[in-house]
C-alpha atoms as a PDB file:
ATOM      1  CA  UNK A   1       5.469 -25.950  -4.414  1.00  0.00           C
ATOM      2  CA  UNK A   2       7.850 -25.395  -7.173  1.00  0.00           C
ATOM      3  CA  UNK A   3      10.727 -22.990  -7.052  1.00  0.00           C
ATOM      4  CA  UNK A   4      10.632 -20.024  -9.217  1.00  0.00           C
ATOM      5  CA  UNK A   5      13.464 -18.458 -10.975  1.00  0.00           C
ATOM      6  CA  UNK A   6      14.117 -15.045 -10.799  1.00  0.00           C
ATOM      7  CA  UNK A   7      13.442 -14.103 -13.839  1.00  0.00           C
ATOM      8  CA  UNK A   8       9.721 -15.748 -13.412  1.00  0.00           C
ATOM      9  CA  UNK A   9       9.035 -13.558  -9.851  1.00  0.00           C
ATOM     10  CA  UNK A  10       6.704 -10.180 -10.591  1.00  0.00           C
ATOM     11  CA  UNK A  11       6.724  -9.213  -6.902  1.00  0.00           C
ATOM     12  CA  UNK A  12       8.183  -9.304  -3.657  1.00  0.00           C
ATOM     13  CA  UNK A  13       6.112  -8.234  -0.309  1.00  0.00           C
ATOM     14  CA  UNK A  14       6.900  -7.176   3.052  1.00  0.00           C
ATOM     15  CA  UNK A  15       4.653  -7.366   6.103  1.00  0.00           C
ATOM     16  CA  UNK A  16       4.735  -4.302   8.305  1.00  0.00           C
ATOM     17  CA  UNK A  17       3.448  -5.170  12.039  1.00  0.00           C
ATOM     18  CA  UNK A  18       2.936  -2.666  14.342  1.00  0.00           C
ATOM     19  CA  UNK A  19       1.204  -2.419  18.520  1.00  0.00           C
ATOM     20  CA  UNK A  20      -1.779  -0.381  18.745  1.00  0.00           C
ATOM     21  CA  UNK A  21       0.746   1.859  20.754  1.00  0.00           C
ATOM     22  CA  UNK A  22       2.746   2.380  17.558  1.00  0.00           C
ATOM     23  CA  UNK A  23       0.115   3.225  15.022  1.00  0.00           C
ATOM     24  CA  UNK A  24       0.965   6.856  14.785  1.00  0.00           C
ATOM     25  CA  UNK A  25       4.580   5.508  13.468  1.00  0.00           C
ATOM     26  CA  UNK A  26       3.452   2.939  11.389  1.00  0.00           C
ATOM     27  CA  UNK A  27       1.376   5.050   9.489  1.00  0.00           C
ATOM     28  CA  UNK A  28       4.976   7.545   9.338  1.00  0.00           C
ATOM     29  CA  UNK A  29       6.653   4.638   8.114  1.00  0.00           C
ATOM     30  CA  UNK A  30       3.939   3.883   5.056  1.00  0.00           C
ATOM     31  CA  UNK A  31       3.792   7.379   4.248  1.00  0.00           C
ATOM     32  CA  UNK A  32       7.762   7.502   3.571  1.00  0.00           C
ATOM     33  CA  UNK A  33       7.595   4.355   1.605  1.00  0.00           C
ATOM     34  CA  UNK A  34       4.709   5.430  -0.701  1.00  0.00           C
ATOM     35  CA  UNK A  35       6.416   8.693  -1.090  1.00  0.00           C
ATOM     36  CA  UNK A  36      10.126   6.852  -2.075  1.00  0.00           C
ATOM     37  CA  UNK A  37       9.123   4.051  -3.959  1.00  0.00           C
ATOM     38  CA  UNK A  38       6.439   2.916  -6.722  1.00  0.00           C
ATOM     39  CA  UNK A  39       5.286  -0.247  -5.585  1.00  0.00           C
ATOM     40  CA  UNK A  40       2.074  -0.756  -4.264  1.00  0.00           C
ATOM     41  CA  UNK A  41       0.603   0.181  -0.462  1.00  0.00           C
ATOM     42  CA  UNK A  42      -1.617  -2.961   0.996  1.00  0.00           C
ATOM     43  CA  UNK A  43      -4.221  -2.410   3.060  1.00  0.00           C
ATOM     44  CA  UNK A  44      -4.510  -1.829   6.862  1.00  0.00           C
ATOM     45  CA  UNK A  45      -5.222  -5.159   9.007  1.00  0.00           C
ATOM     46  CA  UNK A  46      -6.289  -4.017  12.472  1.00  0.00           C
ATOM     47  CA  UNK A  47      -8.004  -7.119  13.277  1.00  0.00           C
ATOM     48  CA  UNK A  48      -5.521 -10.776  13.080  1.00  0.00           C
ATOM     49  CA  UNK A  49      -5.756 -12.606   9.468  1.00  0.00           C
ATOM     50  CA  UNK A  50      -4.792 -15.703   9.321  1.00  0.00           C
ATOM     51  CA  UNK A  51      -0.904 -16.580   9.684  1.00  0.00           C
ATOM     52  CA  UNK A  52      -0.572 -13.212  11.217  1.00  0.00           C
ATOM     53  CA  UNK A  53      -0.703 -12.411  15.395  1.00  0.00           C
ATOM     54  CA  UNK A  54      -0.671  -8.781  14.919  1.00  0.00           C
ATOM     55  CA  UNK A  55      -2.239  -5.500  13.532  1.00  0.00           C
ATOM     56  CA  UNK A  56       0.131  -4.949   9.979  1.00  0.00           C
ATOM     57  CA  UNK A  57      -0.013  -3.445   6.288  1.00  0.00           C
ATOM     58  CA  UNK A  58       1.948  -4.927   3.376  1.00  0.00           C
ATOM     59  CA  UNK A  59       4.130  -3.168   0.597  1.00  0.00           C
ATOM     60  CA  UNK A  60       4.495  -4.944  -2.428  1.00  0.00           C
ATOM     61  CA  UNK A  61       7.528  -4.452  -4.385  1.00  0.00           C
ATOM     62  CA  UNK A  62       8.223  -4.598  -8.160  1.00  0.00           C
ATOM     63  CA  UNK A  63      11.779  -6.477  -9.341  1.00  0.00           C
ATOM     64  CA  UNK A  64      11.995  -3.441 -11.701  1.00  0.00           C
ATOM     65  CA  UNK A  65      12.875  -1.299  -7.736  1.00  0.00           C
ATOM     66  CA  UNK A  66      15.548  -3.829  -6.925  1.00  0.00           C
ATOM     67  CA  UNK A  67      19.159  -2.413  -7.461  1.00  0.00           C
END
């Protein structure tokens, strides 16, 4: 894999994991971002996906929302 520069990324992502236990907050928690930020809302991943043990939802982020 080659490095990029930063000038060459167009987005960063975050994974959001949760316990079935916890979905109620989760869901709080995805909510609040998609309310304060533009960037986009992934879908919901009850079942595993490869790479990843646990029920989750990503947010990808634009460089143009960095500081």
């Amino acid at each position: 894999m080659t490095a990029k520069t930063v000038d060459t990324i167009t987005d960063h992502h975050a994974h959001a994991y949760f316990q079935p236990d916890s979905e109620g907050d989760a869901q709080a928690v995805r909510e609040d971002i998609g309310a304060r930020f533009s960037g986009t809302l992934g879908s919901w991943h009850h079942q595993h996906v490869p790479a990843h043990t646990r029920s989750m939802y990503h947010v990808v982020f634009t460089p143009a929302m960095a500081p």
